[in-house]
PDB file of N, CA and C in Angstrom:
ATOM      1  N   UNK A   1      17.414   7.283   4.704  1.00  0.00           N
ATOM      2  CA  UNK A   1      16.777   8.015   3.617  1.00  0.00           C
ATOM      3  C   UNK A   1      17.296   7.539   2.255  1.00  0.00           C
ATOM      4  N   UNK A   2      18.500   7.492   2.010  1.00  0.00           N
ATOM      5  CA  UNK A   2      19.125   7.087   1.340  1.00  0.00           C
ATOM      6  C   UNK A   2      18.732   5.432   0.646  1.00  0.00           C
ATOM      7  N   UNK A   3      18.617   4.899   1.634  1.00  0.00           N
ATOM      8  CA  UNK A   3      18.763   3.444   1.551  1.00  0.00           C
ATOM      9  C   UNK A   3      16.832   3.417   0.699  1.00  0.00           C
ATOM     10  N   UNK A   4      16.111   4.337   1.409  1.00  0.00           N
ATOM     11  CA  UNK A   4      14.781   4.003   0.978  1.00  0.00           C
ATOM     12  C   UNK A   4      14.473   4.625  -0.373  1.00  0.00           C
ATOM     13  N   UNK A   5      15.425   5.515  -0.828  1.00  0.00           N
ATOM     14  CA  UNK A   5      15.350   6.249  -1.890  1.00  0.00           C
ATOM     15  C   UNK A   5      15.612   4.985  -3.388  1.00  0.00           C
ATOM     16  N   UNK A   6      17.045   4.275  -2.816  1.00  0.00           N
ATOM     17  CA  UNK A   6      17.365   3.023  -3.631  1.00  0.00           C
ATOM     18  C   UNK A   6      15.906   1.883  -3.932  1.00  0.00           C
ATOM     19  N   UNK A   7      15.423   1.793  -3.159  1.00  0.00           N
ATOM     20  CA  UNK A   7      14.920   0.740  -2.955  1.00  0.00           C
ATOM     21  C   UNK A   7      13.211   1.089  -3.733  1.00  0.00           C
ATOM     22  N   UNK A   8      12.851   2.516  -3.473  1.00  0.00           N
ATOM     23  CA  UNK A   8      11.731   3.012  -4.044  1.00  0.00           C
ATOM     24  C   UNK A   8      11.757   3.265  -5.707  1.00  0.00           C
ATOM     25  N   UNK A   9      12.928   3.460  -6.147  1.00  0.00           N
ATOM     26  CA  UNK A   9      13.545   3.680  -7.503  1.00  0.00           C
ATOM     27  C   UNK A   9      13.802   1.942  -8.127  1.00  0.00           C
ATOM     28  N   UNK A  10      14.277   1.240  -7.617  1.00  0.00           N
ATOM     29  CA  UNK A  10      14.495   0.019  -8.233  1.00  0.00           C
ATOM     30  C   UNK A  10      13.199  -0.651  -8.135  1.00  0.00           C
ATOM     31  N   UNK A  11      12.358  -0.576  -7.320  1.00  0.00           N
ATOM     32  CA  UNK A  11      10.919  -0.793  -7.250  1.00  0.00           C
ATOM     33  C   UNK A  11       9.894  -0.668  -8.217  1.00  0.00           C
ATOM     34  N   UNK A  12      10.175   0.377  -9.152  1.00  0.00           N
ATOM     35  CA  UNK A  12       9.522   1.230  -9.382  1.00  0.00           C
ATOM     36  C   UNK A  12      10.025   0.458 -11.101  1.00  0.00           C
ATOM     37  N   UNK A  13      11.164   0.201 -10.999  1.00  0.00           N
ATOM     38  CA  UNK A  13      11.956  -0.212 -12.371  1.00  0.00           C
ATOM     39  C   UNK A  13      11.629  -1.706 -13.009  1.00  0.00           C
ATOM     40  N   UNK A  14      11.694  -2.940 -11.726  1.00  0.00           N
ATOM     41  CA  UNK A  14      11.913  -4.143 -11.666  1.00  0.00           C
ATOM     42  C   UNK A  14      10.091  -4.831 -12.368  1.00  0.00           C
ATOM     43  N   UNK A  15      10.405  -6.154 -12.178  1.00  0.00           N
ATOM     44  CA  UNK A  15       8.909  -6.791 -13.121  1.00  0.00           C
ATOM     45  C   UNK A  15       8.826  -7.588 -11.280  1.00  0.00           C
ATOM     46  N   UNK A  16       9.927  -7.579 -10.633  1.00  0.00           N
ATOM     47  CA  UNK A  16       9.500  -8.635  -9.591  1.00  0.00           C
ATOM     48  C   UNK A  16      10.134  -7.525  -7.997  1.00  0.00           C
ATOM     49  N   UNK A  17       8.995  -6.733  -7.741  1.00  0.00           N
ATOM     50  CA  UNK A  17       9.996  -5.651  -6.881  1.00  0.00           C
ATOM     51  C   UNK A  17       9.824  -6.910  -5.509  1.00  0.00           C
ATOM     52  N   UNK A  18       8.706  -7.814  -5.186  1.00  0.00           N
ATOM     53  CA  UNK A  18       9.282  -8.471  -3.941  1.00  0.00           C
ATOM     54  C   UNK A  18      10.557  -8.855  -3.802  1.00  0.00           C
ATOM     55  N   UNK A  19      11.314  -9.127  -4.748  1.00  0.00           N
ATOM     56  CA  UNK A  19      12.622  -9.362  -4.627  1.00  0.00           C
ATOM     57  C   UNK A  19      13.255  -8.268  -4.410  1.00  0.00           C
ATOM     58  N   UNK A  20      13.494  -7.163  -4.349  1.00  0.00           N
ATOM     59  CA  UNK A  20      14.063  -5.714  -4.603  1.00  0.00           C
ATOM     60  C   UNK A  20      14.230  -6.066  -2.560  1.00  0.00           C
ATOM     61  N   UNK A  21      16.119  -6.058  -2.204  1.00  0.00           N
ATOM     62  CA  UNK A  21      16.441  -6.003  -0.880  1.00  0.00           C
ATOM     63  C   UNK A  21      17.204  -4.540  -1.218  1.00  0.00           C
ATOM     64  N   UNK A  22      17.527  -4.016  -0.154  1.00  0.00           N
ATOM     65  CA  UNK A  22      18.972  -3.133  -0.337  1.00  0.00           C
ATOM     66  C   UNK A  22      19.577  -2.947   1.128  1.00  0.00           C
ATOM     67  N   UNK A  23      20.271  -3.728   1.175  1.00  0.00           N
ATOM     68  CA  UNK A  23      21.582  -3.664   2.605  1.00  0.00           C
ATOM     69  C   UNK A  23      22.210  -2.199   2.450  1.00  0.00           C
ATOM     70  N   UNK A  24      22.299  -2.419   3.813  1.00  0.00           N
ATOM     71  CA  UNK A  24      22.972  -0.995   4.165  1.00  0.00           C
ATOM     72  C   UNK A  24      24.118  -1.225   4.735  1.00  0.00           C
ATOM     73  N   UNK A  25      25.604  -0.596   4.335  1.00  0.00           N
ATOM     74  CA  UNK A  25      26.966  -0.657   5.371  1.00  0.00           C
ATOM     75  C   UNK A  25      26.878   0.766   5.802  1.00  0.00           C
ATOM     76  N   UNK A  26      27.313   1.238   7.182  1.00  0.00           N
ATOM     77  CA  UNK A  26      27.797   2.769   7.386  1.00  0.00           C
ATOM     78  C   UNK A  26      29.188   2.698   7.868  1.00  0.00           C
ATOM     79  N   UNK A  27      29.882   3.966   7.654  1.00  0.00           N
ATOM     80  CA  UNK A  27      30.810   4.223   8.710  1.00  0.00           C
ATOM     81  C   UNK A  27      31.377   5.541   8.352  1.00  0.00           C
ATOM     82  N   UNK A  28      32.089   6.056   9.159  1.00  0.00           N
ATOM     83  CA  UNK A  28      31.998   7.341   9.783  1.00  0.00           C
ATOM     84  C   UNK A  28      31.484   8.632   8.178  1.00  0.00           C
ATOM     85  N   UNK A  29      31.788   8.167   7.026  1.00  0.00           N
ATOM     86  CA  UNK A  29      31.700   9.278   6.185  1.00  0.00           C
ATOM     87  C   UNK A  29      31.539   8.825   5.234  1.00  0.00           C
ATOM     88  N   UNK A  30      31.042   7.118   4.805  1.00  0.00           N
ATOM     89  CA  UNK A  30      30.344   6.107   3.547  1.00  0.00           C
ATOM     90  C   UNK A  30      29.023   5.773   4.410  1.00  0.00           C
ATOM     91  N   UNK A  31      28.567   6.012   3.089  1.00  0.00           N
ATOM     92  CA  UNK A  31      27.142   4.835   2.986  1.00  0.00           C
ATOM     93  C   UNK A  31      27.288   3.661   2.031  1.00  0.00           C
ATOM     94  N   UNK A  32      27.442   2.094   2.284  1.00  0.00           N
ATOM     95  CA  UNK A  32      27.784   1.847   1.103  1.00  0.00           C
ATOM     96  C   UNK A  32      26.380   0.789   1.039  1.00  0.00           C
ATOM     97  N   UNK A  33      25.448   0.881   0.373  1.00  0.00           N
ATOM     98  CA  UNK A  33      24.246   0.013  -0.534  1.00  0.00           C
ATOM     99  C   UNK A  33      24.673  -0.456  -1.305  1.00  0.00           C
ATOM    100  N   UNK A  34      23.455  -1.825  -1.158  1.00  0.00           N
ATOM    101  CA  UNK A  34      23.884  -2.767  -1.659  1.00  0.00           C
ATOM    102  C   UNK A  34      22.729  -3.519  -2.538  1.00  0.00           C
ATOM    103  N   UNK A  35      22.178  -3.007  -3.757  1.00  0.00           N
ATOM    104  CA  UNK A  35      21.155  -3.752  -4.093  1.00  0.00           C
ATOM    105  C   UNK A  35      20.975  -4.880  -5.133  1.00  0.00           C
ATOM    106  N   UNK A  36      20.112  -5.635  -3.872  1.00  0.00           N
ATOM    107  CA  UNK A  36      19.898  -6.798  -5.055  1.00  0.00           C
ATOM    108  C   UNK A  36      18.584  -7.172  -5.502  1.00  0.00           C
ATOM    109  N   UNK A  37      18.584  -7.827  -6.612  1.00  0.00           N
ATOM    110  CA  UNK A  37      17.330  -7.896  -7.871  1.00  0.00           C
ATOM    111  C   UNK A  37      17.140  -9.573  -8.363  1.00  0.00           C
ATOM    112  N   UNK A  38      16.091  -9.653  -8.536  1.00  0.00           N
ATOM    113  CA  UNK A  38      16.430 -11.030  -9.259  1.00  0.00           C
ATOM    114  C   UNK A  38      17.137 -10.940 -10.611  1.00  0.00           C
ATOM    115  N   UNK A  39      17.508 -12.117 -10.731  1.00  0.00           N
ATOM    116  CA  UNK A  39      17.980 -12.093 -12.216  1.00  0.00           C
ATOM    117  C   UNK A  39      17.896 -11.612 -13.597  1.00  0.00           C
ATOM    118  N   UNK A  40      16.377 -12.057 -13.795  1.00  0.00           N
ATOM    119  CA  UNK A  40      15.748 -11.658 -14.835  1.00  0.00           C
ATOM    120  C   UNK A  40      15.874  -9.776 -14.859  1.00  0.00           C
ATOM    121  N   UNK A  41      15.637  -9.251 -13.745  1.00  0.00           N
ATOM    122  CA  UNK A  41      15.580  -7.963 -13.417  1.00  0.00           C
ATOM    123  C   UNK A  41      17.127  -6.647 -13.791  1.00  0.00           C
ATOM    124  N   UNK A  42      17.697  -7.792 -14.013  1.00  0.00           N
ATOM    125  CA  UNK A  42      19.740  -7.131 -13.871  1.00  0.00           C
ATOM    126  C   UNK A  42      19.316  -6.134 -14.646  1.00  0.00           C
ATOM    127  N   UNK A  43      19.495  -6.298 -15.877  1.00  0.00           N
ATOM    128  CA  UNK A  43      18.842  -5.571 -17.273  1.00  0.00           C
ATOM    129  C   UNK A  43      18.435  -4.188 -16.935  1.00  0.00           C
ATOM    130  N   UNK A  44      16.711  -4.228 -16.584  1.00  0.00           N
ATOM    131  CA  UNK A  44      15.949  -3.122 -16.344  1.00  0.00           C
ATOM    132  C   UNK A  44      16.696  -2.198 -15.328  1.00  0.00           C
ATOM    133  N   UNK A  45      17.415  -2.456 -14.370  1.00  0.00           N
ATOM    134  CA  UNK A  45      18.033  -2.107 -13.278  1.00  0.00           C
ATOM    135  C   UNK A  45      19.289  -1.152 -13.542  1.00  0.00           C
ATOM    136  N   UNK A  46      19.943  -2.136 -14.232  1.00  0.00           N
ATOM    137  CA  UNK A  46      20.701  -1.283 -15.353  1.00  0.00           C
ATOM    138  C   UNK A  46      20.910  -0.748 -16.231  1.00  0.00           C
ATOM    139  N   UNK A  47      19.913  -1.006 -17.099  1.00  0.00           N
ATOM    140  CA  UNK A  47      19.878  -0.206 -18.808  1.00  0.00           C
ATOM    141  C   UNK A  47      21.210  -0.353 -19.848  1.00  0.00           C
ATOM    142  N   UNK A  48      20.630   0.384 -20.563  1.00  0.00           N
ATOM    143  CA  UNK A  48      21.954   0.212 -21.866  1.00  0.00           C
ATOM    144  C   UNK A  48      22.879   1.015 -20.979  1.00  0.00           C
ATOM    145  N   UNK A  49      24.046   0.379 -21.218  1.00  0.00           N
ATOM    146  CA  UNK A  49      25.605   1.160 -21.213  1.00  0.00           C
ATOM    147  C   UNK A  49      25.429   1.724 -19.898  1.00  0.00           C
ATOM    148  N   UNK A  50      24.455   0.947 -18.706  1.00  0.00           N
ATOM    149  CA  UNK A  50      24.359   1.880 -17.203  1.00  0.00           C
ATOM    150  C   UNK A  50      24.067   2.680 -17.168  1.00  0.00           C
ATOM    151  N   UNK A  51      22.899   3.127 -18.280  1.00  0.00           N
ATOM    152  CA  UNK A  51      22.776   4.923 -17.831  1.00  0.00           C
ATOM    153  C   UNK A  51      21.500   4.620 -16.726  1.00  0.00           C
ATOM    154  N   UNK A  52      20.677   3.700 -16.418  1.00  0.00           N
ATOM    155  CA  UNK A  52      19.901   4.014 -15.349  1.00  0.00           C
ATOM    156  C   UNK A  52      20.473   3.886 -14.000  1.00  0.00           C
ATOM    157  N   UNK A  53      21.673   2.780 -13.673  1.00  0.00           N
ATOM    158  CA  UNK A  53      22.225   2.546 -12.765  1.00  0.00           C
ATOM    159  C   UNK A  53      23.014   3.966 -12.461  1.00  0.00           C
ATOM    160  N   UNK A  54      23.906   4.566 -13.439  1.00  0.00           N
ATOM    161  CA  UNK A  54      24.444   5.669 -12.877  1.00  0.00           C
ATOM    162  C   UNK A  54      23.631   6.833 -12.681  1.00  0.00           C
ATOM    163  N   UNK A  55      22.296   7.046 -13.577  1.00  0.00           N
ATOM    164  CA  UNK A  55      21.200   7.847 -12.822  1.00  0.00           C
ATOM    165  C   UNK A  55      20.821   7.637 -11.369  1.00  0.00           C
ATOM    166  N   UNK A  56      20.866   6.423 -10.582  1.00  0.00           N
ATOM    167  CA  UNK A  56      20.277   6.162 -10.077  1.00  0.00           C
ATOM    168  C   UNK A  56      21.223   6.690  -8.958  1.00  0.00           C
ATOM    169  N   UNK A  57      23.103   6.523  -9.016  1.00  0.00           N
ATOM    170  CA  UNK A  57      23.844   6.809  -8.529  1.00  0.00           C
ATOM    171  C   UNK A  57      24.109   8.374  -8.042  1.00  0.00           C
ATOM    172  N   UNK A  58      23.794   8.773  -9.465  1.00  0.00           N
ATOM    173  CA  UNK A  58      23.701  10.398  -9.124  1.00  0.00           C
ATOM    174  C   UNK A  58      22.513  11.443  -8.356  1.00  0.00           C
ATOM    175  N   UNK A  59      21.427  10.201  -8.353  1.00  0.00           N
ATOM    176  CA  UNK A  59      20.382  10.889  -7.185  1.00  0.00           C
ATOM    177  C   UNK A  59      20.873  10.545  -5.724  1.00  0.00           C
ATOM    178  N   UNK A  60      21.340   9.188  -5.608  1.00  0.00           N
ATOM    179  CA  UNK A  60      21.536   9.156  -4.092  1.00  0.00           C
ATOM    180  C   UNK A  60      22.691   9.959  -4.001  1.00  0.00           C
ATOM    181  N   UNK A  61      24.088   9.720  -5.052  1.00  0.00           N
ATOM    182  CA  UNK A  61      24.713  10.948  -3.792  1.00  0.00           C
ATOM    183  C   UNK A  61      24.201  12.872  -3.799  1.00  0.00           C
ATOM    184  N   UNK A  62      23.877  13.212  -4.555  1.00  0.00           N
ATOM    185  CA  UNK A  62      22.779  13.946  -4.105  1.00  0.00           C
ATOM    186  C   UNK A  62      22.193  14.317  -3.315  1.00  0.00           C
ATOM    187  N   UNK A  63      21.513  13.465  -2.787  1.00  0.00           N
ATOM    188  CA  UNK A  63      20.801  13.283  -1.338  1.00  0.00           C
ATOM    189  C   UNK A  63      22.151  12.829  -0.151  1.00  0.00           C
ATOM    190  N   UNK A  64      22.945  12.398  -0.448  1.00  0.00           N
ATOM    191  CA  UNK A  64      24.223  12.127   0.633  1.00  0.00           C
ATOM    192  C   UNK A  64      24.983  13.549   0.948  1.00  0.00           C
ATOM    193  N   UNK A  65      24.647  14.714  -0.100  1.00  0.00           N
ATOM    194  CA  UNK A  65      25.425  15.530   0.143  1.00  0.00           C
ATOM    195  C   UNK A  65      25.186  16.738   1.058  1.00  0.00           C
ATOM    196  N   UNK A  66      23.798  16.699   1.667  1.00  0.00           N
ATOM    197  CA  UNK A  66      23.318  16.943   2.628  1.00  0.00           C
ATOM    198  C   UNK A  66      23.869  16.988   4.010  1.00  0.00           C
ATOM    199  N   UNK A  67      24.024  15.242   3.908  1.00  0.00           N
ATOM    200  CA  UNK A  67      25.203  14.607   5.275  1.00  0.00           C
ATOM    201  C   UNK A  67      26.289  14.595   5.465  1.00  0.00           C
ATOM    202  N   UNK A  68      26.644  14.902   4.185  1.00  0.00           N
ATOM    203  CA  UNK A  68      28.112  15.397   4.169  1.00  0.00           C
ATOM    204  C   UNK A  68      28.855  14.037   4.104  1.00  0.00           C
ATOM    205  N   UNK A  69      28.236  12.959   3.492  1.00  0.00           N
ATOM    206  CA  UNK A  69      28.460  11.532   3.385  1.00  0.00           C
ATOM    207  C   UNK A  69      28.883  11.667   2.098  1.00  0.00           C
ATOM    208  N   UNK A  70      29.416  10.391   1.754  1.00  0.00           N
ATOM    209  CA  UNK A  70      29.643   9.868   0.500  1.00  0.00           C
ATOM    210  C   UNK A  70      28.774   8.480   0.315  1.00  0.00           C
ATOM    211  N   UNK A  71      28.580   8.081  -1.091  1.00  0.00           N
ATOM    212  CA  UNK A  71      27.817   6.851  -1.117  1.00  0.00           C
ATOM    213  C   UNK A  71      28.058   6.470  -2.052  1.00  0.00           C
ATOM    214  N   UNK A  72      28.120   4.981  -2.369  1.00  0.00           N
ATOM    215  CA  UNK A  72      28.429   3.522  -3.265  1.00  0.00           C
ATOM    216  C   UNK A  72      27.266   2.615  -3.279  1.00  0.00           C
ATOM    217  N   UNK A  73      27.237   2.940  -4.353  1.00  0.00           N
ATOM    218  CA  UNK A  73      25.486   1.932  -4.796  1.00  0.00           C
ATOM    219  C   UNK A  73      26.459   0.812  -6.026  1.00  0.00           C
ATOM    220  N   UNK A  74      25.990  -0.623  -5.062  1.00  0.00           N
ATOM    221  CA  UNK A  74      26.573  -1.754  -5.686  1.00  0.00           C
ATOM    222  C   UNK A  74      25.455  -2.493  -6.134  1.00  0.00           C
ATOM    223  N   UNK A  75      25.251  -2.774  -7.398  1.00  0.00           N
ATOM    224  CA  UNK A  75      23.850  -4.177  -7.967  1.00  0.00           C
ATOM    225  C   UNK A  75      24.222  -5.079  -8.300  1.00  0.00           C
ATOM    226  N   UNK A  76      23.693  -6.273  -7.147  1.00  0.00           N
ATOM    227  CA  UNK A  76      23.801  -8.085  -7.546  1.00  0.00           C
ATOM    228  C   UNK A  76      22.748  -8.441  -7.528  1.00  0.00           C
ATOM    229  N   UNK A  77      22.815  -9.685  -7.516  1.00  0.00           N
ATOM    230  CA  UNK A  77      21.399 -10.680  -8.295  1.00  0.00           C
ATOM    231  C   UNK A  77      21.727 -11.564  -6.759  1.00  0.00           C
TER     232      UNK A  77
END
């Protein structure tokens, strides 16, 4: 859920969403995502000073807190 939540949001952000992947790590009480963007895309993905990236952070764990998970949303190119 999580993972599709990332991926529908950066989608939604990017000029090139075919590129838009997001890996998933689990284990017993992390989720850790992993999304990547093309290049040109870093920018939009992130915004000034990260406020969309840490928006983006504060919806998934949000939704992690449900599961009683924790989660780490990482963005590379």
């Amino acid at each position: 859920m999580m993972k599709e939540l990332v991926e529908l949001l950066a989608k939604a952000l990017v000029d090139h969403p075919d590129q838009v992947t997001v890996l998933q790590t689990d284990t017993e009480k992390t989720v850790n995502l992993q999304l990547l963007v093309a290049s040109d895309d870093m920018g939009k993905v992130i915004g000034k000073q990260g406020k969309i990236a840490n928006a983006m952070r504060t919806l998934v764990k949000a939704a992690a807190v449900k599961d009683g998970r924790r989660v780490h949303v990482d963005i590379d190119q």
